[in-house]
C-alpha atoms as a PDB file:
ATOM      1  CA  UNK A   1      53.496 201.093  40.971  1.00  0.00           C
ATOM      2  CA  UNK A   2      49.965 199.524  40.953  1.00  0.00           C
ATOM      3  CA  UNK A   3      49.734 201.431  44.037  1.00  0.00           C
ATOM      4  CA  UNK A   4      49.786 204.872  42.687  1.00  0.00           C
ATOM      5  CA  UNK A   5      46.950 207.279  43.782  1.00  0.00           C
ATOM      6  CA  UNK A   6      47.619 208.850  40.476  1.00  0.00           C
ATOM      7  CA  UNK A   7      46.488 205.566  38.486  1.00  0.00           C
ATOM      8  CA  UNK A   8      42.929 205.446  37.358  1.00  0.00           C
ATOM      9  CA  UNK A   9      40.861 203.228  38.925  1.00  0.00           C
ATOM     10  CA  UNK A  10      39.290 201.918  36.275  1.00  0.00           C
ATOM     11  CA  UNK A  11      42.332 201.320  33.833  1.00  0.00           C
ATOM     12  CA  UNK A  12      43.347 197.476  33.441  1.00  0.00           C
ATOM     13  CA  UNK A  13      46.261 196.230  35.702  1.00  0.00           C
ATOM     14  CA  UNK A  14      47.790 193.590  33.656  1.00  0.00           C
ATOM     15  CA  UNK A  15      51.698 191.828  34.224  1.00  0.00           C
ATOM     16  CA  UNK A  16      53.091 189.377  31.934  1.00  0.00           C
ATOM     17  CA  UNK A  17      55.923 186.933  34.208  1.00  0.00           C
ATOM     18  CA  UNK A  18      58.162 185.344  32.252  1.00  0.00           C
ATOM     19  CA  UNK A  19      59.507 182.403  33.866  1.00  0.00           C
ATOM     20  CA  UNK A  20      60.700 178.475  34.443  1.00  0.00           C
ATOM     21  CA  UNK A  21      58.184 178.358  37.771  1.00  0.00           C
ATOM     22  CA  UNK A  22      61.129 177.989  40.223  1.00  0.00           C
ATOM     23  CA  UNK A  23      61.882 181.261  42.293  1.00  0.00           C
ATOM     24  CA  UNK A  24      65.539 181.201  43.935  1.00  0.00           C
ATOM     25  CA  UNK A  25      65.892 184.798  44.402  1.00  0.00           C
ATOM     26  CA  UNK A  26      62.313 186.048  46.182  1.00  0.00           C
ATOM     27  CA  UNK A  27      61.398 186.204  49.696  1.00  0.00           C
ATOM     28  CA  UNK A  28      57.789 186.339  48.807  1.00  0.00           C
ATOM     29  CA  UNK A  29      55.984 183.035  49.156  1.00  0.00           C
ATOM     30  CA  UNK A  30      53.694 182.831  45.947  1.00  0.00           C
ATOM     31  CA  UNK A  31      50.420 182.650  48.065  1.00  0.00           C
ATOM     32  CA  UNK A  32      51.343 186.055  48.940  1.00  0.00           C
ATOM     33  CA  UNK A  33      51.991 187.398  45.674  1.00  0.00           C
ATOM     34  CA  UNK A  34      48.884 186.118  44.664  1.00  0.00           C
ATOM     35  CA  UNK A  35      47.386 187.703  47.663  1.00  0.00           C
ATOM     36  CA  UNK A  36      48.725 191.472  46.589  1.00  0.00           C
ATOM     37  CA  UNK A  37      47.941 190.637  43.143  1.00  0.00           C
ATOM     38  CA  UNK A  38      44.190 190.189  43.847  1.00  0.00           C
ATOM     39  CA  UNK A  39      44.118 193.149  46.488  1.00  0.00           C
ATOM     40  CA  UNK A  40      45.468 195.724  43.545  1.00  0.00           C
ATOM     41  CA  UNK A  41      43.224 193.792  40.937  1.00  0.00           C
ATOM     42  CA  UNK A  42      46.234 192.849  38.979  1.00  0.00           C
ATOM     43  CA  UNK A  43      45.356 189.973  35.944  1.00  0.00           C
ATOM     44  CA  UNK A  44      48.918 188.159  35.917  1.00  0.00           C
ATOM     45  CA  UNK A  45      49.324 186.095  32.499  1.00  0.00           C
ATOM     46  CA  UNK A  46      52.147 183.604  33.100  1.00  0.00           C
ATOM     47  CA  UNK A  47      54.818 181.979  30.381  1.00  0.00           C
ATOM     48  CA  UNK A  48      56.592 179.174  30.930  1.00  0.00           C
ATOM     49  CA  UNK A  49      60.069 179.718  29.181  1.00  0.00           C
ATOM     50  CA  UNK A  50      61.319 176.258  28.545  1.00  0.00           C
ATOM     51  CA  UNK A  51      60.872 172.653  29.992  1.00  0.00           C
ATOM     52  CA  UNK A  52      58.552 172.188  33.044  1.00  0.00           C
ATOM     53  CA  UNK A  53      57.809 169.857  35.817  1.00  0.00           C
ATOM     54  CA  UNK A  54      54.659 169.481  36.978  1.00  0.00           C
ATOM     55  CA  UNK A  55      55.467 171.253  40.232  1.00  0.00           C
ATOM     56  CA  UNK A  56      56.870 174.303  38.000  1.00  0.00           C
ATOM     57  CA  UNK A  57      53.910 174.379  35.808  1.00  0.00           C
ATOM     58  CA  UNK A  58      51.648 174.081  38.581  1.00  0.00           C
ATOM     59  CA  UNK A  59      53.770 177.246  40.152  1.00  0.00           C
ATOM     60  CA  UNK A  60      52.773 179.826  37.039  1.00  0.00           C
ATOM     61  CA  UNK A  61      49.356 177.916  36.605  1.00  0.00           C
ATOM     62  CA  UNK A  62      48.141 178.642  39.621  1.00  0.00           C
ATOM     63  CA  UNK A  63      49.443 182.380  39.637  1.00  0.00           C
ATOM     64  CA  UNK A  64      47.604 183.032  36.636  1.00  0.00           C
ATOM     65  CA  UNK A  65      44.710 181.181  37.417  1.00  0.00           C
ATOM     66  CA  UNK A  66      43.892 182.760  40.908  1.00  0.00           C
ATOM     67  CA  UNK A  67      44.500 186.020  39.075  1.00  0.00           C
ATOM     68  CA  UNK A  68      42.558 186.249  35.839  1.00  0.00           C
ATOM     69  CA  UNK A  69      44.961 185.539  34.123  1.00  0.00           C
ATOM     70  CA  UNK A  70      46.368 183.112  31.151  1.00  0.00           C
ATOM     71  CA  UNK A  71      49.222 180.514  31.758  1.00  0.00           C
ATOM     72  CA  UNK A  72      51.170 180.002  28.134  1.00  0.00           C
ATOM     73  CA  UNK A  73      53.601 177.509  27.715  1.00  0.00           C
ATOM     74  CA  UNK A  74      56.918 178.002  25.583  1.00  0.00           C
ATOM     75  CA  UNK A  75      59.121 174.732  24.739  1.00  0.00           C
ATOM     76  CA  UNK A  76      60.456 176.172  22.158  1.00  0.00           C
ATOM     77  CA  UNK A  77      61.855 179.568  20.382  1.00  0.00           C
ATOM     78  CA  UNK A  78      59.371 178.586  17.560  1.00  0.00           C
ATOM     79  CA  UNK A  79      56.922 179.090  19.757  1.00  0.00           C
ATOM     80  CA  UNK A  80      57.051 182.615  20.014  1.00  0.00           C
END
């Protein structure tokens, strides 16, 4: 969608992932994603939904980080 030629330019290209930092499903590597992200100027704020390793954190810190964006951490549905 972020590829659009109908998109302004100059509008704000923001995603919100919700996740636990492991990806079983995705044949994109997150280096990659990352890579895209940046090309398109997309700010990606991560949130970590539950308990985290430091390998899983690390996953959705990085992502936002090399983006722009914010990495949030949820333990809890209090939290919210």
């Amino acid at each position: 969608s972020f590829d659009d030629p109908k998109l302004d330019a100059s509008a704000q290209r923001t995603i919100i992932l919700f996740s636990d930092g492991i990806d079983t499903v995705s044949g994109v590597k997150i280096d990659d994603a990352i890579a895209r992200a940046r090309e398109f100027k997309v700010r990606i704020n991560t949130v970590m939904l539950g308990p985290s390793t430091q390998a899983t954190q690390g996953n959705l810190e990085r992502i936002a980080i090399m983006t722009g964006g914010q990495y949030i951490p949820l333990t809890t549905p209090e939290a919210l």
